[in-house]
N, C-alpha and C. Protein backbone atom coordinates (compact mmCIF):
# COMPACT_ATOMS: atom_id res chain seq x y z
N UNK A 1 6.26 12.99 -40.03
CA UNK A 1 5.60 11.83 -39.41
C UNK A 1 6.04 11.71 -37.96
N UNK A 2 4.85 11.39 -37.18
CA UNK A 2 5.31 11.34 -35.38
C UNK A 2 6.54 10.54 -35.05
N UNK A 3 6.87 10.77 -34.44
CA UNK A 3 8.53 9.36 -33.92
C UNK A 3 9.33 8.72 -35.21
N UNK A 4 9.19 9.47 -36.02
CA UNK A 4 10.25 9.12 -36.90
C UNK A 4 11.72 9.38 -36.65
N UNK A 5 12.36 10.34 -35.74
CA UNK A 5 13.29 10.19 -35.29
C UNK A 5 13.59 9.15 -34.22
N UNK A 6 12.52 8.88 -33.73
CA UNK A 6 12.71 7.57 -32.22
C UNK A 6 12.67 6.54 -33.37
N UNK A 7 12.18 6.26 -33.95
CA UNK A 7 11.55 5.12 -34.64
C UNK A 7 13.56 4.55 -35.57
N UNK A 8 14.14 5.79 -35.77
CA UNK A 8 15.23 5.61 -36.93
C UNK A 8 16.00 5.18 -36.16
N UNK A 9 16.37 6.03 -34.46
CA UNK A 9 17.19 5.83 -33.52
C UNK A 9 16.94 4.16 -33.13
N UNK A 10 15.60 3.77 -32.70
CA UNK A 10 15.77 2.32 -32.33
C UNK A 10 15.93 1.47 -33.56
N UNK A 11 15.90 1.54 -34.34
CA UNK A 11 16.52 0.68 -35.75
C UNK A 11 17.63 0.52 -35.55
N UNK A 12 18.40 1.47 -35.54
CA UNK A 12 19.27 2.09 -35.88
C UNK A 12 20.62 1.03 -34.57
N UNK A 13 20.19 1.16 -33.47
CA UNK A 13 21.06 0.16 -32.29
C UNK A 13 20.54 -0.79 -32.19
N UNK A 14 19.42 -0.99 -32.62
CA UNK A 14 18.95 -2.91 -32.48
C UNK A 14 20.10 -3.55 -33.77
N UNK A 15 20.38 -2.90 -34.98
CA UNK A 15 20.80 -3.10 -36.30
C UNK A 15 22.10 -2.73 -36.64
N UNK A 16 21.68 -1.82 -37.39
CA UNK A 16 23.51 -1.22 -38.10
C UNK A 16 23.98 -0.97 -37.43
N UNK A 17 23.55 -0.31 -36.19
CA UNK A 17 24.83 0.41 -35.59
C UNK A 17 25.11 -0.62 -33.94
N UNK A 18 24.50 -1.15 -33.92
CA UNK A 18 24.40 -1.93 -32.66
C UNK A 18 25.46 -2.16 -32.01
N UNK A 19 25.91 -1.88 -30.76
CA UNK A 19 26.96 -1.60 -29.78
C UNK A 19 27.78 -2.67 -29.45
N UNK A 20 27.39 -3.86 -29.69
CA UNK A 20 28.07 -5.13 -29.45
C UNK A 20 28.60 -5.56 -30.66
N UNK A 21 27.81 -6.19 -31.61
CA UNK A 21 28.53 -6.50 -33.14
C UNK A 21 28.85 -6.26 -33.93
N UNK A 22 28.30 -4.41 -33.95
CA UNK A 22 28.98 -3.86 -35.00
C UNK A 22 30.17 -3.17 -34.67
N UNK A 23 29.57 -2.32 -33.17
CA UNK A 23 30.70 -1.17 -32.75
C UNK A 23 31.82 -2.53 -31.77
N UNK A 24 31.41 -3.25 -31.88
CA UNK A 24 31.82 -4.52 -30.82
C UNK A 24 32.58 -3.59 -29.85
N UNK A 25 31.35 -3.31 -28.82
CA UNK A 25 31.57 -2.66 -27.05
C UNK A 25 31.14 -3.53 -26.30
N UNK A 26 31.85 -2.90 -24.94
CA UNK A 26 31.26 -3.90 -23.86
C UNK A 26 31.09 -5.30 -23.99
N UNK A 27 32.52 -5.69 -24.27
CA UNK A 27 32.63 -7.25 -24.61
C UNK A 27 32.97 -7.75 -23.02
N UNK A 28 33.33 -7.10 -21.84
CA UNK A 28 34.34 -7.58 -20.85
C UNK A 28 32.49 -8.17 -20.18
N UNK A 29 31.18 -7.28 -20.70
CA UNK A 29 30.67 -8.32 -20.01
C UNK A 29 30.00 -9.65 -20.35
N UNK A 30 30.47 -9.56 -22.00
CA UNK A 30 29.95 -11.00 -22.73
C UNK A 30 31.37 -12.08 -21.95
N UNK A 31 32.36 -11.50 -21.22
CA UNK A 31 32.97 -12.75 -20.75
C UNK A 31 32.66 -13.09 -19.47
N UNK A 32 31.88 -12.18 -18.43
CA UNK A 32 32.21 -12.04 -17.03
C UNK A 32 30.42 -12.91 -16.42
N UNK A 33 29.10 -12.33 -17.70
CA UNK A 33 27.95 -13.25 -16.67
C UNK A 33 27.38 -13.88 -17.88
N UNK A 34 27.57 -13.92 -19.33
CA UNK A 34 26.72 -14.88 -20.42
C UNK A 34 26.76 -16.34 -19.77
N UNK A 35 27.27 -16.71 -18.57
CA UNK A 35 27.43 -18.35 -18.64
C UNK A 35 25.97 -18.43 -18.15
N UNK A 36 25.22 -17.37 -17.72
CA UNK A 36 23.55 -17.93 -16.67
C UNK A 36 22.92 -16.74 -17.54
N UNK A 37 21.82 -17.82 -17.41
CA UNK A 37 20.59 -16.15 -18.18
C UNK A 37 20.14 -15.55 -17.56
N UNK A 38 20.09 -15.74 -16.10
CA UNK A 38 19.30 -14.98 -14.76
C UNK A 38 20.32 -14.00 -14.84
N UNK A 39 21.36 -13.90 -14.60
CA UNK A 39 23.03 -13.31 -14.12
C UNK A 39 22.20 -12.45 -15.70
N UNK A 40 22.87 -12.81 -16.39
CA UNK A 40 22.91 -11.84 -17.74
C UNK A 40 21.67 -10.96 -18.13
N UNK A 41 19.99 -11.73 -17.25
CA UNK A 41 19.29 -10.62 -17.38
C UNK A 41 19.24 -9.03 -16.62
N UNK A 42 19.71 -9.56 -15.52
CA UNK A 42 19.83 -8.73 -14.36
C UNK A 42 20.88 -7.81 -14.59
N UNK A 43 22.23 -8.38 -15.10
CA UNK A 43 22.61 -7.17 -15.65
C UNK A 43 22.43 -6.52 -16.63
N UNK A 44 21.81 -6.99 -18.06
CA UNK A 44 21.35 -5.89 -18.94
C UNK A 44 20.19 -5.01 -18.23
N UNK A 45 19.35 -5.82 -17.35
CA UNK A 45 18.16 -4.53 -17.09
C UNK A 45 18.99 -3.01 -16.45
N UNK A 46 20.29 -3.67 -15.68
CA UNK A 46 20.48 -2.64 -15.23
C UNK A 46 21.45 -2.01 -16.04
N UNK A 47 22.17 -2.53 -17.00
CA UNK A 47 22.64 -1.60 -18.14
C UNK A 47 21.78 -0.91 -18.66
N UNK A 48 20.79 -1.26 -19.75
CA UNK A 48 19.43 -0.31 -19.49
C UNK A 48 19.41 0.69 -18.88
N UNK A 49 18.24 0.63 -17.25
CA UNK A 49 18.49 1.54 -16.55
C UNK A 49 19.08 2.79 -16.18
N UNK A 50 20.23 2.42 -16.30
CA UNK A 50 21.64 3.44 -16.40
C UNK A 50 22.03 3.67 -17.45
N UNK A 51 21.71 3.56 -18.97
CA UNK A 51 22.08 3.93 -19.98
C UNK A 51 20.97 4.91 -20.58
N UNK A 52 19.50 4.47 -20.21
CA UNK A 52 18.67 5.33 -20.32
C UNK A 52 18.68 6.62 -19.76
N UNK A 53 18.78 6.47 -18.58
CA UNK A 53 19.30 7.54 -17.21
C UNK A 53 20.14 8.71 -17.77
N UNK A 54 21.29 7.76 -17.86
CA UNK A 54 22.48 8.89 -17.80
C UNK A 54 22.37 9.48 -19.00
N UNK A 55 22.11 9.26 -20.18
CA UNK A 55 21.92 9.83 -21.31
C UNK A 55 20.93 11.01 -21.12
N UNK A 56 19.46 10.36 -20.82
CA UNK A 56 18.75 11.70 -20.51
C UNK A 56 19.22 12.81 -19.67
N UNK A 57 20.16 12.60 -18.34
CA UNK A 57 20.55 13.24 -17.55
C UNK A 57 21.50 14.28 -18.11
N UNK A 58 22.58 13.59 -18.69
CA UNK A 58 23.68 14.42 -19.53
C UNK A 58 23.11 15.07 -20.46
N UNK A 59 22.11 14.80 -21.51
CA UNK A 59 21.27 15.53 -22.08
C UNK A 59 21.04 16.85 -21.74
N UNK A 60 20.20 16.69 -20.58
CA UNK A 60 19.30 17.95 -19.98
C UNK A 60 20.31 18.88 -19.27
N UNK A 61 21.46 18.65 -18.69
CA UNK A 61 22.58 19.05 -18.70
C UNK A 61 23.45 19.34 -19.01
N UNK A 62 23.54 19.81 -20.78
CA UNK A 62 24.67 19.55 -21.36
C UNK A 62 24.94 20.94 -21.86
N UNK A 63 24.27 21.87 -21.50
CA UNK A 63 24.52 22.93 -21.34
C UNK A 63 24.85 24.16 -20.65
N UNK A 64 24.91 23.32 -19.49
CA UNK A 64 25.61 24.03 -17.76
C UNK A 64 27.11 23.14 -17.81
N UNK A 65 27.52 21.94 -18.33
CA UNK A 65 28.66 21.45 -18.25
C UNK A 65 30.11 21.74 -19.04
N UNK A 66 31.09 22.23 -18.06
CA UNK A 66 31.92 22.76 -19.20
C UNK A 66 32.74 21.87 -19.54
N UNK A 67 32.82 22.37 -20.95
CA UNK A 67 34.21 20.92 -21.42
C UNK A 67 34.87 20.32 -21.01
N UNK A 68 35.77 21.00 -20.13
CA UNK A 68 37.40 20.54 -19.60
C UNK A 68 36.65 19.74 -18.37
N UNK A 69 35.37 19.37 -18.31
CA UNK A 69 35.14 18.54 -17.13
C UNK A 69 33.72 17.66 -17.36
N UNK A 70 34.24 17.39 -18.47
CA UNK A 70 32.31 16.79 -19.18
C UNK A 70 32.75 15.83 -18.83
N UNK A 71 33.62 14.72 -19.00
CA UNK A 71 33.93 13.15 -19.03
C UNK A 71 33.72 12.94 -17.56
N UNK A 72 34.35 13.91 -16.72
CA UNK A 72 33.97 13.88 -15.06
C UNK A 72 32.82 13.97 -14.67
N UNK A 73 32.46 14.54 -15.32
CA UNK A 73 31.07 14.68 -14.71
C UNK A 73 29.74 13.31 -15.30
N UNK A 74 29.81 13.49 -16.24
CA UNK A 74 29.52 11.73 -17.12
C UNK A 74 29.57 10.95 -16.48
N UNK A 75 31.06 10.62 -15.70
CA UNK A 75 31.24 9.45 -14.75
C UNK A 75 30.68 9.07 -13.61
N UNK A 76 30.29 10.91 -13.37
CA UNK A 76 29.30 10.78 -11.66
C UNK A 76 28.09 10.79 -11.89
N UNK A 77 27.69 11.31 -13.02
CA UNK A 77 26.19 10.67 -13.51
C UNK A 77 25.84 9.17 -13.39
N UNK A 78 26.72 8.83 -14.85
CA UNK A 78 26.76 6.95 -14.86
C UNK A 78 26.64 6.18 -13.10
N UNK A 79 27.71 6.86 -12.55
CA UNK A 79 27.98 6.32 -10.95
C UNK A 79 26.65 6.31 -10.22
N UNK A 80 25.98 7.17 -10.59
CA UNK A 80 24.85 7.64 -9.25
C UNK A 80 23.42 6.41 -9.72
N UNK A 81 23.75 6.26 -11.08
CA UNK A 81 22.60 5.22 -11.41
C UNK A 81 22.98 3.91 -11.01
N UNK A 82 24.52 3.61 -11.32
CA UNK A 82 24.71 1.83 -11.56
C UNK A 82 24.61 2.30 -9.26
N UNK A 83 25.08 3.57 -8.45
CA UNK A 83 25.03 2.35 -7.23
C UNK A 83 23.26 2.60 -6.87
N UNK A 84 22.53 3.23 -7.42
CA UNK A 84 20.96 2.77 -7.02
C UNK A 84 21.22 1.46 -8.05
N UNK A 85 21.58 0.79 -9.03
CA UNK A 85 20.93 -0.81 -9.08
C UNK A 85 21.98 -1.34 -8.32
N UNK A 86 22.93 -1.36 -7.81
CA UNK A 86 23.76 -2.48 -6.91
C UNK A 86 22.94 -1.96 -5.59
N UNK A 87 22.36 -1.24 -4.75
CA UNK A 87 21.41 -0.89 -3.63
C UNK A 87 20.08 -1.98 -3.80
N UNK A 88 19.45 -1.74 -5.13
CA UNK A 88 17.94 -2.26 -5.89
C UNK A 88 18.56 -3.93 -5.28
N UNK A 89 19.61 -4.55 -5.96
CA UNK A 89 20.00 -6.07 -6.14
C UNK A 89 20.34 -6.19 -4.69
N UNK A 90 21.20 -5.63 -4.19
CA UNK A 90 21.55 -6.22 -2.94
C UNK A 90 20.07 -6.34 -1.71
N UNK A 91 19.64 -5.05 -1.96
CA UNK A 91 18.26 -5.26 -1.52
C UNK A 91 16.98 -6.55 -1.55
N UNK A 92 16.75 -6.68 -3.38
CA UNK A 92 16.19 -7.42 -3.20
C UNK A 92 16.34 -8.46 -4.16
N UNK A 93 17.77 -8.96 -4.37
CA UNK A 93 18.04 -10.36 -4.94
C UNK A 93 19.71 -10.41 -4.11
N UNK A 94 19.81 -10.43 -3.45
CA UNK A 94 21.24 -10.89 -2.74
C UNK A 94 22.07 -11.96 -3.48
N UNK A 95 21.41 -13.14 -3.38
CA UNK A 95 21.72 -14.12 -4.16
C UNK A 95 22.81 -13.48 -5.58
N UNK A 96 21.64 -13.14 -6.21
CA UNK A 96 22.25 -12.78 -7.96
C UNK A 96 23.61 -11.65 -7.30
N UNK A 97 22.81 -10.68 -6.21
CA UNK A 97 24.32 -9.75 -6.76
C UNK A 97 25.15 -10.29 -6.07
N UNK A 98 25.18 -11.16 -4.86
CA UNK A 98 26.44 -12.09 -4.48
C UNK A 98 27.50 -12.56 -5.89
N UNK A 99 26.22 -13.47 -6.92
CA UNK A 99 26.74 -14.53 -8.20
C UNK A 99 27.72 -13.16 -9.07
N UNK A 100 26.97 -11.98 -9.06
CA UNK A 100 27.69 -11.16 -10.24
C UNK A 100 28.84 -9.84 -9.80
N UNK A 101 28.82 -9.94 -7.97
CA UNK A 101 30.44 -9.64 -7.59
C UNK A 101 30.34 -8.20 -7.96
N UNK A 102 31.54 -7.97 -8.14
CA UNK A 102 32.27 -6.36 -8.54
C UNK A 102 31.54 -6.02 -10.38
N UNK A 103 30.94 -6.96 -11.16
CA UNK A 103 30.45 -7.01 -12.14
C UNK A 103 29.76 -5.68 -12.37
N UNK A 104 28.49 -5.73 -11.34
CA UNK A 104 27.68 -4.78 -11.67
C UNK A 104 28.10 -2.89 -11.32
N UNK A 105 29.33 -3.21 -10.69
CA UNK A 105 29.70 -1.88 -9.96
C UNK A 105 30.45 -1.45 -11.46
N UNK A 106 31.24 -2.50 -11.97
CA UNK A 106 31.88 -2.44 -13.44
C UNK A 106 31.03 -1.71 -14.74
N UNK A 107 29.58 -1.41 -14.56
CA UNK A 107 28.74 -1.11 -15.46
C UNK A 107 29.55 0.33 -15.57
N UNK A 108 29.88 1.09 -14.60
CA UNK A 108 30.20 2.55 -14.67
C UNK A 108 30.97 2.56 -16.04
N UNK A 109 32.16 1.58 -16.06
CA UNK A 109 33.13 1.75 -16.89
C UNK A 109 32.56 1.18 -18.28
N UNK A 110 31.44 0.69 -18.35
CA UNK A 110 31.05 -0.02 -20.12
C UNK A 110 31.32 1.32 -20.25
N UNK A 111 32.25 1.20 -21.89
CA UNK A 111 32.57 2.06 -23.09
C UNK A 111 31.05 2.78 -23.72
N UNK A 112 29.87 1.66 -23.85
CA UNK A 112 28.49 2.04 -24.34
C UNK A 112 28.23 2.76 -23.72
N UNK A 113 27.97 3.07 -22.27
CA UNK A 113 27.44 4.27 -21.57
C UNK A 113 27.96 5.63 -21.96
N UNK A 114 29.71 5.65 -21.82
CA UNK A 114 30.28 6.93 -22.08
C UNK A 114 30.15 6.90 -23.80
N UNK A 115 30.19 5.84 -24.25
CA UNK A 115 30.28 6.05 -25.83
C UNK A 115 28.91 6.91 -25.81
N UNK A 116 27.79 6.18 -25.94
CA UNK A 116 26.40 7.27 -26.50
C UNK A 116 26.42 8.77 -25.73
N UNK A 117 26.76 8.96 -24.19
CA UNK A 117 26.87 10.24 -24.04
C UNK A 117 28.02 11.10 -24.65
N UNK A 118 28.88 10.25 -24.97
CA UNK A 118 29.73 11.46 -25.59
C UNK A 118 29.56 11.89 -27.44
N UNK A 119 28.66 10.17 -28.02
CA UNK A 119 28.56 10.52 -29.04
C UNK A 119 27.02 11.25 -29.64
N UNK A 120 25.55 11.04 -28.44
CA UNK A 120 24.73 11.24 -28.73
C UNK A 120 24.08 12.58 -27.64
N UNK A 121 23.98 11.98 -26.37
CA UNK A 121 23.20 13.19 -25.55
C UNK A 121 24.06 14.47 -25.51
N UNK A 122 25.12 14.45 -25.76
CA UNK A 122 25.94 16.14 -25.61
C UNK A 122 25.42 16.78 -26.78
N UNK A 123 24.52 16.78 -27.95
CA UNK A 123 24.34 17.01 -29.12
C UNK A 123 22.73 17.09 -29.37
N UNK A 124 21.63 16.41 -28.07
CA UNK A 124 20.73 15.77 -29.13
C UNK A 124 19.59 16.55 -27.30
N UNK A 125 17.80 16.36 -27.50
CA UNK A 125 17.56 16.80 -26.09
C UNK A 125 17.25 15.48 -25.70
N UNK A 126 16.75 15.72 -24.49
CA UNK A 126 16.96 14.74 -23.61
C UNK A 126 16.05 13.27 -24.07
N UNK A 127 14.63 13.77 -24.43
CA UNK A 127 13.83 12.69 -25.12
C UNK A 127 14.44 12.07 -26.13
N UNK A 128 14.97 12.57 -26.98
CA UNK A 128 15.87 11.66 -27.84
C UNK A 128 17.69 11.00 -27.41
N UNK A 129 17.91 11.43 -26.67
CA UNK A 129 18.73 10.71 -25.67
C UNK A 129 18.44 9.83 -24.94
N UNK A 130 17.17 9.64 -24.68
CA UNK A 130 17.09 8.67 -23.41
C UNK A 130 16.28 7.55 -24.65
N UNK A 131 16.01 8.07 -25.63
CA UNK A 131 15.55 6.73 -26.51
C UNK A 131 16.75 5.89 -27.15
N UNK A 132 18.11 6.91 -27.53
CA UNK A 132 19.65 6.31 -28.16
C UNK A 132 19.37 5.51 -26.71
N UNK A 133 19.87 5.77 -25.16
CA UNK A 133 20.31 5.16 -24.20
C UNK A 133 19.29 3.61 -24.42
N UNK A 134 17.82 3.89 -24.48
CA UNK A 134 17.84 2.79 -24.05
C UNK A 134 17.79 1.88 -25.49
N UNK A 135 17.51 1.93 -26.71
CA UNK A 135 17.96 1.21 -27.65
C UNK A 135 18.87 0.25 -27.80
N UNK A 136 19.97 1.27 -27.50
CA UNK A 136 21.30 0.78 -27.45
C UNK A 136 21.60 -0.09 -26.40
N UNK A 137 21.02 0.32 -25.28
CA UNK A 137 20.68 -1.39 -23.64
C UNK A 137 20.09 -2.49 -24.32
N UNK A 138 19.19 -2.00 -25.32
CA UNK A 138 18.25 -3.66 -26.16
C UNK A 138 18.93 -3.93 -26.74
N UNK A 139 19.80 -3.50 -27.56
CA UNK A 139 20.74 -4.02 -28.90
C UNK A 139 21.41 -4.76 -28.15
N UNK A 140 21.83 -4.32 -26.95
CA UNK A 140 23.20 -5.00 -26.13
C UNK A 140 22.66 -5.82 -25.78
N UNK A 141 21.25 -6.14 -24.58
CA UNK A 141 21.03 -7.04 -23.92
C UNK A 141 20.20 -8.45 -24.85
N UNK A 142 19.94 -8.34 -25.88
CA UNK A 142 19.49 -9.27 -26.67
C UNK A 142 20.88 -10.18 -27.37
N UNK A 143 21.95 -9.59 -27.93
CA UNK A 143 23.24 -9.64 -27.96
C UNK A 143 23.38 -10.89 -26.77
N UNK A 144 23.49 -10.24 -26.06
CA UNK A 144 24.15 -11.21 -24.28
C UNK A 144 23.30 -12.14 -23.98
N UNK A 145 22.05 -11.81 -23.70
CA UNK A 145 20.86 -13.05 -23.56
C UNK A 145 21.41 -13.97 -24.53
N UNK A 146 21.03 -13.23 -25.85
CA UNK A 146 21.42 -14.81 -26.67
C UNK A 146 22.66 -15.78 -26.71
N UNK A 147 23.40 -15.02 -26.70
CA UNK A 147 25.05 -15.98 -26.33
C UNK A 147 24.69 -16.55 -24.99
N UNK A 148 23.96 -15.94 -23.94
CA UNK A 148 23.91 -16.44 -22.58
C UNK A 148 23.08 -18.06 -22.64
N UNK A 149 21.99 -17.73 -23.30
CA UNK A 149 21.17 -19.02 -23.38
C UNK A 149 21.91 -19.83 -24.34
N UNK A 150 22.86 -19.73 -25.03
CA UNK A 150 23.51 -20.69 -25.64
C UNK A 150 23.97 -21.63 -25.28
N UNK A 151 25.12 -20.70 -24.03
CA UNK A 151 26.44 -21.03 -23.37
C UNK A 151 25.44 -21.66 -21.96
N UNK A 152 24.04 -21.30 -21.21
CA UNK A 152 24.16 -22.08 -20.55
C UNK A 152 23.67 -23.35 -20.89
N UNK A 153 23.18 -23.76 -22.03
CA UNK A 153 22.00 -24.70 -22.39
C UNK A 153 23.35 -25.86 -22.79
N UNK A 154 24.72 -25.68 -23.30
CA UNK A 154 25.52 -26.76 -23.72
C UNK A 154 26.68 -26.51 -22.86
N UNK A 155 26.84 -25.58 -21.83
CA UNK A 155 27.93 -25.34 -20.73
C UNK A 155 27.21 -26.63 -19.21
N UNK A 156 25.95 -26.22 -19.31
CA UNK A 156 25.33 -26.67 -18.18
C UNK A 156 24.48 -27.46 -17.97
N UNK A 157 23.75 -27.76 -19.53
CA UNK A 157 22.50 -28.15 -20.00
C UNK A 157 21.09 -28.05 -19.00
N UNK A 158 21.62 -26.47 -18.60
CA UNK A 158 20.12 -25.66 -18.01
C UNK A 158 19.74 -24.95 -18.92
N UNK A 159 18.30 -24.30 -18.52
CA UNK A 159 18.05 -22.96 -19.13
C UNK A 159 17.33 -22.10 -17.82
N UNK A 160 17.63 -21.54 -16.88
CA UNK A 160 17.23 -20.55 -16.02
C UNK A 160 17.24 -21.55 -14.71
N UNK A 161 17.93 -22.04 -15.04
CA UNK A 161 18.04 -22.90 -13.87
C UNK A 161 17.12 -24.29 -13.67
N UNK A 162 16.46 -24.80 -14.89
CA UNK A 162 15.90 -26.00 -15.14
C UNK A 162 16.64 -26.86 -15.90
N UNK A 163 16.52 -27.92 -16.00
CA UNK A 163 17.23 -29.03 -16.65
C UNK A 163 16.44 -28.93 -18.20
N UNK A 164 17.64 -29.22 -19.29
CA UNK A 164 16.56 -28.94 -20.76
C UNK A 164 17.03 -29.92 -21.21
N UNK A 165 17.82 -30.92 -21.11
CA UNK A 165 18.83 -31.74 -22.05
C UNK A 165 18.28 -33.04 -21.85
N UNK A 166 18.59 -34.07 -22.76
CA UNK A 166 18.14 -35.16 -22.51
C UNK A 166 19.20 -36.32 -21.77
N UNK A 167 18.62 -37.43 -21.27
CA UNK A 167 19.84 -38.20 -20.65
C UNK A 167 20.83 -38.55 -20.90
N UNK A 168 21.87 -38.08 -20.48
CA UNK A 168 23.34 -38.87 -20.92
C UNK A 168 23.61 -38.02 -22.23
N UNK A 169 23.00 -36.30 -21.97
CA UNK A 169 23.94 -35.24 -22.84
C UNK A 169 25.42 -35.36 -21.73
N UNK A 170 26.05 -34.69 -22.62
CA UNK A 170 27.76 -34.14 -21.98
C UNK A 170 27.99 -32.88 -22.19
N UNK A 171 27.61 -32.53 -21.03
CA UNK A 171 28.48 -30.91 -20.84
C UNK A 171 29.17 -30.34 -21.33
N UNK A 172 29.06 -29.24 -22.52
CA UNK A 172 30.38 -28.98 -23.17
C UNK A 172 31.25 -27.78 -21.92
N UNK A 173 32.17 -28.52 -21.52
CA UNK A 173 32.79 -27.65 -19.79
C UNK A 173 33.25 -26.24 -20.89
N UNK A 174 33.63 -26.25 -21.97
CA UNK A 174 34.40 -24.75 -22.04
C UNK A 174 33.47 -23.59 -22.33
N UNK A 175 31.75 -24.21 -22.40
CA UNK A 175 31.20 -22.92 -22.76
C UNK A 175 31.01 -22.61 -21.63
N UNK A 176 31.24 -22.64 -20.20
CA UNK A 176 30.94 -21.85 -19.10
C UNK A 176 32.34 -21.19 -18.86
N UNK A 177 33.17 -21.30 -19.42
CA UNK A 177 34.73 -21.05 -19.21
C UNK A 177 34.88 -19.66 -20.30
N UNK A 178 35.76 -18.70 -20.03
CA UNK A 178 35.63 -17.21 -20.98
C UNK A 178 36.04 -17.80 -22.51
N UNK A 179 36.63 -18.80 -22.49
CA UNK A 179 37.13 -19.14 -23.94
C UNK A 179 35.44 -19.36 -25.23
N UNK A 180 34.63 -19.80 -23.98
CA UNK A 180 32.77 -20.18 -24.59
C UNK A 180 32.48 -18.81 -24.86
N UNK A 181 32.57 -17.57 -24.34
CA UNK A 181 31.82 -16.67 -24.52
C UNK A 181 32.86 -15.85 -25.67
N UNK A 182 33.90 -16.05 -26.01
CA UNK A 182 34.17 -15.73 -27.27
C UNK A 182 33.92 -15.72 -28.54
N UNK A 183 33.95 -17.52 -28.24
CA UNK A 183 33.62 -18.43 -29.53
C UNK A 183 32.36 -18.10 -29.97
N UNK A 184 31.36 -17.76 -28.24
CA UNK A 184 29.55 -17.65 -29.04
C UNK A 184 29.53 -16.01 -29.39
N UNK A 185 30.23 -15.45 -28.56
CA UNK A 185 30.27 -13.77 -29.80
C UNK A 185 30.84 -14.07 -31.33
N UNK A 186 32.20 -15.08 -31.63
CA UNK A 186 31.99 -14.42 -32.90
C UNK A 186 31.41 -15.12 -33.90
N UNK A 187 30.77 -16.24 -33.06
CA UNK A 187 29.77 -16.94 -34.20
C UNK A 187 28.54 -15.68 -34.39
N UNK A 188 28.49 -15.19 -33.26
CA UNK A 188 27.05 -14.19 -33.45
C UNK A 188 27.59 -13.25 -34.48
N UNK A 189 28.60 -12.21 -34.26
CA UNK A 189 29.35 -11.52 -35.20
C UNK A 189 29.11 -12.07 -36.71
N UNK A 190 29.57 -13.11 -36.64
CA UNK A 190 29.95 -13.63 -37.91
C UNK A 190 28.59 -13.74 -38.65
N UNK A 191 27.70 -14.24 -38.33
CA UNK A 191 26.34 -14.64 -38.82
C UNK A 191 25.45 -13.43 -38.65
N UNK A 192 25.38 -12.35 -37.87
CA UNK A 192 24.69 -11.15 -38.27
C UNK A 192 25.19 -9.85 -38.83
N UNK A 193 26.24 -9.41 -38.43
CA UNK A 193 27.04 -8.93 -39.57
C UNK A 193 27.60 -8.94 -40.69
N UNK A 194 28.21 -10.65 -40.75
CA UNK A 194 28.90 -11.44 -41.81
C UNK A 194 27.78 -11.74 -43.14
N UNK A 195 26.42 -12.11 -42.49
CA UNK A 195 25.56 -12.30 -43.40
C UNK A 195 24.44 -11.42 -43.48
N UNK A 196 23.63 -11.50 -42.24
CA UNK A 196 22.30 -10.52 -41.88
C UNK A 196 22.35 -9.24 -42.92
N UNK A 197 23.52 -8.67 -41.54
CA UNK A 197 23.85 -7.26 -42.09
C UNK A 197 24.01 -7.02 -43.41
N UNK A 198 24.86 -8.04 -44.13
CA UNK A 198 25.39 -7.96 -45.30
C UNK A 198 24.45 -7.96 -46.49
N UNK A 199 23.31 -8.89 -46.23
CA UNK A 199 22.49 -8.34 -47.25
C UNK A 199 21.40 -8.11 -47.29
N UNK A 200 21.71 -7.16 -46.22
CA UNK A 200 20.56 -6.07 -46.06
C UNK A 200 21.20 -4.87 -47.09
N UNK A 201 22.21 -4.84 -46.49
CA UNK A 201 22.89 -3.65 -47.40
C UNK A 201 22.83 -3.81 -49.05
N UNK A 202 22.91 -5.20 -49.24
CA UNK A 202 23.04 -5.34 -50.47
C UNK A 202 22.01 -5.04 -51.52
């Protein structure tokens, strides 16, 4: 049947295997932009981006690269994508990449990027690499969005920068604080793994 391997692969990181709650990766950026949903979209698109990228890239390459220098070379892949999106943002949202700092330059180092190339494109061709890469950006960025719109809707009582709350709500101050973006990962943890997951399997 056509795309039954794409089809298993995107199941597969939206779900069981999903990079945030199951493999729980790339938590440093559920603490650093979930407090705004603008901040947190902007960087999953460009996790995305660069996860799609470099996967296909290392892919199509993974047979000119020699061992004793694959992780090096991985890194200058990953590198060459995240500084075209810090170029893309500074270009044309200043603002946001002012708000998200050394953040987005930090994408090089998510564990998810080097995790799928070392666990999927060194092994797999490039079309099915660049479908693990970007799967695994949705699994993540739906992950973060949602804790993000949580944390800003009772941190701030915005949602994208509009007012949503009614008069004389109270700010809960610690969900904009890293201690909020814990608490809303492991409620997420807890309730899609703890239960979702759980009986599905069952």
């Amino acid at each position: 049947m056509a795309f039954r391997k794409e089809k298993k692969i995107l199941l597969r990181n939206l779900g069981a295997d999903n990079p945030v709650f199951v493999q729980v990766l790339g938590i440093c950026s559920t603490l650093a932009v979930t407090n705004v949903v603008k901040n947190t979209l902007v960087m999953c698109l460009g996790l995305v981006f660069t996860l799609t990228l470099s996967n296909a890239s290392v892919s199509a390459l993974r047979k000119w690269i020699p061992s004793r220098v694959r992780m090096m070379v991985e890194v200058l892949i990953i590198a060459c994508y995240v500084i075209i999106v810090d170029i893309v943002l500074k270009a044309y949202l200043p603002d946001t990449s002012r708000q998200l700092g050394p953040y987005v330059g930090l994408i090089i180092t998510n564990c998810i990027i080097m995790g799928r190339a070392e666990a999927f494109a060194l092994t797999n061709p490039p079309w099915l690499s660049a479908v693990d890469g970007f799967s695994a950006g949705i699994g993540y960025s739906y992950v973060l969005l949602s804790i993000s719109a949580f944390r800003e809707i009772l941190g701030s009582g915005t949602f994208w920068g509009y007012t949503v709350v009614w008069e004389g709500w109270t700010n809960w101050s610690i969900m904009v604080m890293a201690p909020g973006a814990f608490f809303m990962l492991a409620i997420f943890i807890w309730i899609v793994k703890g239960l979702i997951l759980k009986e599905t399997e069952n």
